[in-house]
N, C-alpha and C. Protein backbone atom coordinates (compact mmCIF):
# COMPACT_ATOMS: atom_id res chain seq x y z
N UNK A 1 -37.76 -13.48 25.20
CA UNK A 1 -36.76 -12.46 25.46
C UNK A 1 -35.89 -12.29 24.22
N UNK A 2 -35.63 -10.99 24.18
CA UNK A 2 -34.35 -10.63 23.32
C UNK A 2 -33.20 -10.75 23.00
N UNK A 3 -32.03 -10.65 21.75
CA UNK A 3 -31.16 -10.58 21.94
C UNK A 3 -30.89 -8.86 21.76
N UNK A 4 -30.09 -8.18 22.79
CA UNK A 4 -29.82 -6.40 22.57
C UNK A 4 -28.12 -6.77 22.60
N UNK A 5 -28.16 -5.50 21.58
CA UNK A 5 -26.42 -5.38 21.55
C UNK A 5 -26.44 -4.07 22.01
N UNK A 6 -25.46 -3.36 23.03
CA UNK A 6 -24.95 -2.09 23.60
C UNK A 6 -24.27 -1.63 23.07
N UNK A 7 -23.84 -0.36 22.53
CA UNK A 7 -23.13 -0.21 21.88
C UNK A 7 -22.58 1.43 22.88
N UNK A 8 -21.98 2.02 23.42
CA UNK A 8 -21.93 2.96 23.97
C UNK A 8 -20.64 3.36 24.65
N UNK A 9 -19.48 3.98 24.37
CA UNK A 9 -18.01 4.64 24.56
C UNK A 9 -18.24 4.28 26.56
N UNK A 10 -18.98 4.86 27.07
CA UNK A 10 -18.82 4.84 28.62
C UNK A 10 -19.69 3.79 29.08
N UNK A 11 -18.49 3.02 29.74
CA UNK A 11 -18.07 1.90 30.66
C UNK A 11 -19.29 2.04 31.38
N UNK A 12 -19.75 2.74 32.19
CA UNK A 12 -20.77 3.30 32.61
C UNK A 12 -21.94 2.67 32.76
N UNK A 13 -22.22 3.63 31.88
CA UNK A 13 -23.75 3.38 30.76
C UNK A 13 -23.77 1.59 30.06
N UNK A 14 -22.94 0.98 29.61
CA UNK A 14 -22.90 0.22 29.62
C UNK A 14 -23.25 -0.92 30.16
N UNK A 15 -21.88 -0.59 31.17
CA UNK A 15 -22.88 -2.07 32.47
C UNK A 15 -24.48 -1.73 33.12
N UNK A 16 -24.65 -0.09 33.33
CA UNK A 16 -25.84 -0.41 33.59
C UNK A 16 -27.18 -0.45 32.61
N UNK A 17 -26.96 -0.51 31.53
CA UNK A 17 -28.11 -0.73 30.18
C UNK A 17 -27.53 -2.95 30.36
N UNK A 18 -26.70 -3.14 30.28
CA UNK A 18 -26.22 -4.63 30.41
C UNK A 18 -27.15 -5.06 31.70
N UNK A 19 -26.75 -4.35 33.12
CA UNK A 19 -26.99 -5.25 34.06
C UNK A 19 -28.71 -5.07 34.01
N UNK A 20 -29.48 -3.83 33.97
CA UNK A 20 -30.84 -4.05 34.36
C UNK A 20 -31.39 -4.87 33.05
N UNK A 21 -31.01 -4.85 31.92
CA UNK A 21 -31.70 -5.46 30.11
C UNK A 21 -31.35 -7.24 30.78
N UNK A 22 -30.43 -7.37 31.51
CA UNK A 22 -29.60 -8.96 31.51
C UNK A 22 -30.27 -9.71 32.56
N UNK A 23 -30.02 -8.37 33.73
CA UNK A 23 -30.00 -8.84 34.92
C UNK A 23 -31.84 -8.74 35.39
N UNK A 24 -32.45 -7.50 35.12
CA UNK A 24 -33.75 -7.38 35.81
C UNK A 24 -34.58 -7.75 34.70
N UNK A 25 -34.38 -7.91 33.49
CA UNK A 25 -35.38 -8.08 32.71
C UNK A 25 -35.37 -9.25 31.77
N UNK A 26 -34.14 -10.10 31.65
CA UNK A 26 -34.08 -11.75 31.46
C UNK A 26 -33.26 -11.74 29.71
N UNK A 27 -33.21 -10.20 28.96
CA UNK A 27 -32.81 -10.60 28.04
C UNK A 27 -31.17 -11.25 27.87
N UNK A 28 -30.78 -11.51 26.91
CA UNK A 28 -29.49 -11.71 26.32
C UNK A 28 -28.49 -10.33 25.95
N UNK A 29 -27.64 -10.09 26.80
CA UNK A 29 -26.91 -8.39 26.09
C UNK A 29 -25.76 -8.49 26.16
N UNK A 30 -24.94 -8.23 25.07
CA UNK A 30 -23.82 -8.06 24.14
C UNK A 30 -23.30 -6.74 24.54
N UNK A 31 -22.39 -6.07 25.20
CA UNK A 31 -22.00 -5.26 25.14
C UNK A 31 -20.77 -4.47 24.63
N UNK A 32 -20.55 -3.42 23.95
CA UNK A 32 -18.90 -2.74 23.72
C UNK A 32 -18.82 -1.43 23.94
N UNK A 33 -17.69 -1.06 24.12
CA UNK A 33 -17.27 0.23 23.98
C UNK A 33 -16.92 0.67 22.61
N UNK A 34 -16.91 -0.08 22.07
CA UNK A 34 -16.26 0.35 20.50
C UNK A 34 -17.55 0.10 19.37
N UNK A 35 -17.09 1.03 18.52
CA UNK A 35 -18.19 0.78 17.61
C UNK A 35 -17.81 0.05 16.20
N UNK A 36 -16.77 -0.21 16.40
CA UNK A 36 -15.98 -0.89 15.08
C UNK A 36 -15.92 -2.45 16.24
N UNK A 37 -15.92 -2.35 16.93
CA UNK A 37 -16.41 -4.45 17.42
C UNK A 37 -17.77 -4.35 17.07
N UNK A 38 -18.24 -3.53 17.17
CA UNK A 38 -20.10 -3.75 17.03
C UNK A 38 -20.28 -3.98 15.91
N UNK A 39 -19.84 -4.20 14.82
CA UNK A 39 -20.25 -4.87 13.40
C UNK A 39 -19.66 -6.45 13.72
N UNK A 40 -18.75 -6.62 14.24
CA UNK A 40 -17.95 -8.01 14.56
C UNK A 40 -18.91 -8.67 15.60
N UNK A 41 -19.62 -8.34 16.47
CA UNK A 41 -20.25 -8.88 17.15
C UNK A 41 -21.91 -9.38 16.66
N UNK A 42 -22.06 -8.67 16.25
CA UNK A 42 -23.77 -8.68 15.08
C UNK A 42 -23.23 -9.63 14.35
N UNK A 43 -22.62 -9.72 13.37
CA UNK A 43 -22.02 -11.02 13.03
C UNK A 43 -22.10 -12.07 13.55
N UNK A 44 -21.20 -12.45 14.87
CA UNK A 44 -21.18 -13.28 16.08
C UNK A 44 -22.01 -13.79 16.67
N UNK A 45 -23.16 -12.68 16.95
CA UNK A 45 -23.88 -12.85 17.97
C UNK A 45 -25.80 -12.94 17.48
N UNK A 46 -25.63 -12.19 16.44
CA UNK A 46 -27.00 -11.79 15.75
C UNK A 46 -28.25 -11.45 16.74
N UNK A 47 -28.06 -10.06 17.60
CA UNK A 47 -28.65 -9.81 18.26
C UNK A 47 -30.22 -9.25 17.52
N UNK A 48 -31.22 -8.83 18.21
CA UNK A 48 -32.14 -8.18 17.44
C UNK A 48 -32.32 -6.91 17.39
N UNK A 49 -31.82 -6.62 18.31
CA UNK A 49 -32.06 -5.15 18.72
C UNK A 49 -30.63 -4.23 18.99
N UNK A 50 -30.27 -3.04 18.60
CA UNK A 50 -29.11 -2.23 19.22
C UNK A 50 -29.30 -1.01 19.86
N UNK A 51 -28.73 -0.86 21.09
CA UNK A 51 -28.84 0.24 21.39
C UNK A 51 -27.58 1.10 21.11
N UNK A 52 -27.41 2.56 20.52
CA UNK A 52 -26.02 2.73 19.94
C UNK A 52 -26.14 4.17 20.66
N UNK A 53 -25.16 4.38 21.11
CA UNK A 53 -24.82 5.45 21.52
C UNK A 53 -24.64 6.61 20.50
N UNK A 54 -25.01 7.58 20.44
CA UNK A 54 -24.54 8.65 18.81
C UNK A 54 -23.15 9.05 18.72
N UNK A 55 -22.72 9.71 20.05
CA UNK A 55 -21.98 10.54 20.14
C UNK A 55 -20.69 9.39 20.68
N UNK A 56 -19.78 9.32 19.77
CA UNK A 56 -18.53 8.07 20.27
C UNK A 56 -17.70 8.44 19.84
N UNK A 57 -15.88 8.75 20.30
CA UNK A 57 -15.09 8.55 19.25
C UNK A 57 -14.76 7.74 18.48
N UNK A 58 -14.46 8.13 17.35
CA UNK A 58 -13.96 7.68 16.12
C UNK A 58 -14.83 7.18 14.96
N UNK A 59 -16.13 7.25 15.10
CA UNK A 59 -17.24 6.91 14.85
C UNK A 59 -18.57 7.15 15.14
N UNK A 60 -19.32 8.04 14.62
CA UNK A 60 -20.39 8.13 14.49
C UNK A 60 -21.19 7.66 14.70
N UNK A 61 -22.79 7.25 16.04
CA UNK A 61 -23.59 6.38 16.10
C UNK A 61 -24.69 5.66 14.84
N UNK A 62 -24.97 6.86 14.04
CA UNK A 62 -25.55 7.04 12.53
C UNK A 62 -24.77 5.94 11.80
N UNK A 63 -23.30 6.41 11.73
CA UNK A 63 -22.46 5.68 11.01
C UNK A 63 -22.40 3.96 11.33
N UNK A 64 -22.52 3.74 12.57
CA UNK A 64 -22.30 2.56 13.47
C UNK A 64 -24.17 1.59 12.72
N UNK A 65 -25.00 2.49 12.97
CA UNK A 65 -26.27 2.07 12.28
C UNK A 65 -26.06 1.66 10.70
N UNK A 66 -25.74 2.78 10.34
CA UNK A 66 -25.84 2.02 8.56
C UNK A 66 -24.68 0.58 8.82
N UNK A 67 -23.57 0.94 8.99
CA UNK A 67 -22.83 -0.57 8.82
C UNK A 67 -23.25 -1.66 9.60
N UNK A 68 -24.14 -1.53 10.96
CA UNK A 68 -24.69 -2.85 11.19
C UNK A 68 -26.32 -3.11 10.46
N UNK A 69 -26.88 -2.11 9.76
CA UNK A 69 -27.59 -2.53 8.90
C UNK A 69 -27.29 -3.61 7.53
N UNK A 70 -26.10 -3.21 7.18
CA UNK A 70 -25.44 -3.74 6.20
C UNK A 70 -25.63 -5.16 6.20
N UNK A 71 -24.84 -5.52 7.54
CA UNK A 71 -24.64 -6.77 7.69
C UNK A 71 -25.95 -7.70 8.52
N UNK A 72 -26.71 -6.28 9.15
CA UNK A 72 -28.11 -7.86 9.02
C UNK A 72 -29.18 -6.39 8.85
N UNK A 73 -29.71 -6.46 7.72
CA UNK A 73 -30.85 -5.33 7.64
C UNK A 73 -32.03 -5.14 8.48
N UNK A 74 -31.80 -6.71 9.02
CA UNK A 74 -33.45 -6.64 9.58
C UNK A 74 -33.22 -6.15 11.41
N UNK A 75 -32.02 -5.94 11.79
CA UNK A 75 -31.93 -5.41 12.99
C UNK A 75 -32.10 -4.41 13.46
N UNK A 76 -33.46 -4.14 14.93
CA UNK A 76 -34.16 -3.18 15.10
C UNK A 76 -32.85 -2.04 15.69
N UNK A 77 -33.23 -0.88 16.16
CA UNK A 77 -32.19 0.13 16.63
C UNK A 77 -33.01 1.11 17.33
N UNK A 78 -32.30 1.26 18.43
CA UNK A 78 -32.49 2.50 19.33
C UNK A 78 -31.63 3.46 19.66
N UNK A 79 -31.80 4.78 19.24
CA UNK A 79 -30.27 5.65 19.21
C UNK A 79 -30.32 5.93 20.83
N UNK A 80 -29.14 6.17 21.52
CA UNK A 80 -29.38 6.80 22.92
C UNK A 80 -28.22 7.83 22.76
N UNK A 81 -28.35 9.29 23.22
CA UNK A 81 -27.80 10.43 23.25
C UNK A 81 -27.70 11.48 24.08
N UNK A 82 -26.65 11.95 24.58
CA UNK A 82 -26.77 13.28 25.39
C UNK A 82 -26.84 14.36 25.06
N UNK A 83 -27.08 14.44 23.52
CA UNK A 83 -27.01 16.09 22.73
C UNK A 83 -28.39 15.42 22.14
N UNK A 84 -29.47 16.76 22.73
CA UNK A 84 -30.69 16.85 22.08
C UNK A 84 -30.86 17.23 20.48
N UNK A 85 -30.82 16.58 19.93
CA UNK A 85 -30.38 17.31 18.06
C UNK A 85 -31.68 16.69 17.30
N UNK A 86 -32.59 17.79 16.89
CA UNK A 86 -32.79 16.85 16.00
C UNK A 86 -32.79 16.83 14.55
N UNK A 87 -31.92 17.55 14.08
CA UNK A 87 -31.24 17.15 12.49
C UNK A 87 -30.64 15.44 13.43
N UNK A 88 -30.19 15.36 13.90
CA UNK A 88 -29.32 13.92 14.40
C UNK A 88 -30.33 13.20 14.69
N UNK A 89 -31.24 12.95 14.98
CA UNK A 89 -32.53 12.34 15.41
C UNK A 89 -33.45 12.33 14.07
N UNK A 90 -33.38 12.89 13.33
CA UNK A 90 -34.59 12.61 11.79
C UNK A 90 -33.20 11.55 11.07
N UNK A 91 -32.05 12.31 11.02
CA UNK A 91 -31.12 11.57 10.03
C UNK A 91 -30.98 9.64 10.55
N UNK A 92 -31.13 9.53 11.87
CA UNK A 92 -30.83 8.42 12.79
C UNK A 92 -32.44 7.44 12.13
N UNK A 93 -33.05 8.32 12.23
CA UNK A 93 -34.53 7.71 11.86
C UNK A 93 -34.61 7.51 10.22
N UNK A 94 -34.29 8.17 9.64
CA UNK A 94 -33.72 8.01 8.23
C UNK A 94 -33.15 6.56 7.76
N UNK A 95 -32.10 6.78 8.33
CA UNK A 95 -31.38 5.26 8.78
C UNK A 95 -31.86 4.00 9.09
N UNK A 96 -32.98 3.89 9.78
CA UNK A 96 -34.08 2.94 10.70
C UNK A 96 -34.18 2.84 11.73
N UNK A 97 -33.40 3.85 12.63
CA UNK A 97 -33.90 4.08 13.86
C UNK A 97 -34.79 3.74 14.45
N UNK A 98 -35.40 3.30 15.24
CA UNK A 98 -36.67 2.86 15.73
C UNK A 98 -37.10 4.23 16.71
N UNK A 99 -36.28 4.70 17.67
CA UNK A 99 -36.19 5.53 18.73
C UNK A 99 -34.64 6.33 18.83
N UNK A 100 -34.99 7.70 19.24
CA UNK A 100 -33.90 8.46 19.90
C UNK A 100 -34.23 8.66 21.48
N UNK A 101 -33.63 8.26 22.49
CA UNK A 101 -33.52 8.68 23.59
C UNK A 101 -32.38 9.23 23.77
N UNK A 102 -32.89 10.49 25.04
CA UNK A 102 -31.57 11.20 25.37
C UNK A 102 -31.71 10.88 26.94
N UNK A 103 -30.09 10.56 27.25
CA UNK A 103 -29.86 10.51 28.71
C UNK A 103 -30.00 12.19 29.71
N UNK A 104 -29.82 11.90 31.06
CA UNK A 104 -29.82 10.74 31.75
C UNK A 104 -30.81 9.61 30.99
N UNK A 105 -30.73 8.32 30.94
CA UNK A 105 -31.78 7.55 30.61
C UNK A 105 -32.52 7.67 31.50
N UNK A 106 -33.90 7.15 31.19
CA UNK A 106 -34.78 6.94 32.21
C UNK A 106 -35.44 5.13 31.35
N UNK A 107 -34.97 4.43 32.45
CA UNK A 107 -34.50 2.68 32.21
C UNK A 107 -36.08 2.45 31.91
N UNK A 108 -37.31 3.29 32.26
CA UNK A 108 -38.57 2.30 32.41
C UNK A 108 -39.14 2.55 31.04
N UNK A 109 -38.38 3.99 30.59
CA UNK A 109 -39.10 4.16 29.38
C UNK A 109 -38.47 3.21 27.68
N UNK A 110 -37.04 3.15 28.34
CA UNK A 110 -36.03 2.26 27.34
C UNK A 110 -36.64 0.79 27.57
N UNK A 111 -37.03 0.90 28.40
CA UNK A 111 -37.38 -1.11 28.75
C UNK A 111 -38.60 -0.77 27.64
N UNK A 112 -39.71 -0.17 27.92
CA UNK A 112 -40.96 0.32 27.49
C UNK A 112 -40.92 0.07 25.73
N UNK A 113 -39.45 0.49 24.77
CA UNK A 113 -39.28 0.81 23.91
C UNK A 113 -38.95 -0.57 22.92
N UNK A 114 -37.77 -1.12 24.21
CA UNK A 114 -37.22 -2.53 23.84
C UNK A 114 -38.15 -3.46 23.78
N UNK A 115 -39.01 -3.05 24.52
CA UNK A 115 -40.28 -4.54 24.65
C UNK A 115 -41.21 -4.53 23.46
N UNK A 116 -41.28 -3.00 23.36
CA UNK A 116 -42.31 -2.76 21.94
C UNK A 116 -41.64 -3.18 20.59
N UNK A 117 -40.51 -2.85 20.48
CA UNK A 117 -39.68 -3.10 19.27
C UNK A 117 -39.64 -4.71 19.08
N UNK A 118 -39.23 -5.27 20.33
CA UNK A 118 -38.28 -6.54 20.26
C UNK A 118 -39.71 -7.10 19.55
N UNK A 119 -41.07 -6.89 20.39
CA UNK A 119 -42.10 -7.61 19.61
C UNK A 119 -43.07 -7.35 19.02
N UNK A 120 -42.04 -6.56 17.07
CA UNK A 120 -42.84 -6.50 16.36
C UNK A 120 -42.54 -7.37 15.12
């Protein structure tokens, strides 16, 4: 199993990417609302995987990617988004994106994504 860090403004979305990744599927998950703890926690925690929300105040999901690249390069990433874009989706992949999903999520295909990523 994995370590995933959450990264995503709504409380929400959060606990439930936390409870089914934690709870139904056995990994380790780190969660915030903020995207300026999410470099402090990768630090902390050295997860493998992030899921980052794009669209956040005060910060950019793109933006949130390059600076936790910074600090561990080799950490995989999955953008998750409610604005279908894809100038925002090539630039995210640019970055090292692994995946853009757009909500509603659909959990079987994100599990589907995390499992492929976590083991490559």
């Amino acid at each position: 199993m994995g370590k995933i860090l959450v990264v995503d403004d709504n409380e929400s979305i959060c606990r439930l990417i936390t409870d089914f990744f934690q709870d139904l599927k056995g990994h380790e998950v780190i969660s915030t609302q903020s995207p300026e703890e999410a470099v402090e926690l990768v630090r902390q925690h050295d997860p493998d995987l992030a899921l980052l929300d794009i669209m956040m105040p005060g910060m950019h999901g793109v933006q949130v990617l390059r600076l936790l690249k910074q600090v561990k390069p080799t950490i995989k990433a999955i953008m998750i988004t409610a604005v279908d874009d894809e100038d925002i989706a090539r630039e995210a992949m640019k970055e090292g994106a692994l995946d853009y999903v757009t909500k509603p999520l659909d959990l079987n295909y994100l599990d589907a994504q995390v499992t492929f990523n976590l083991a490559l």
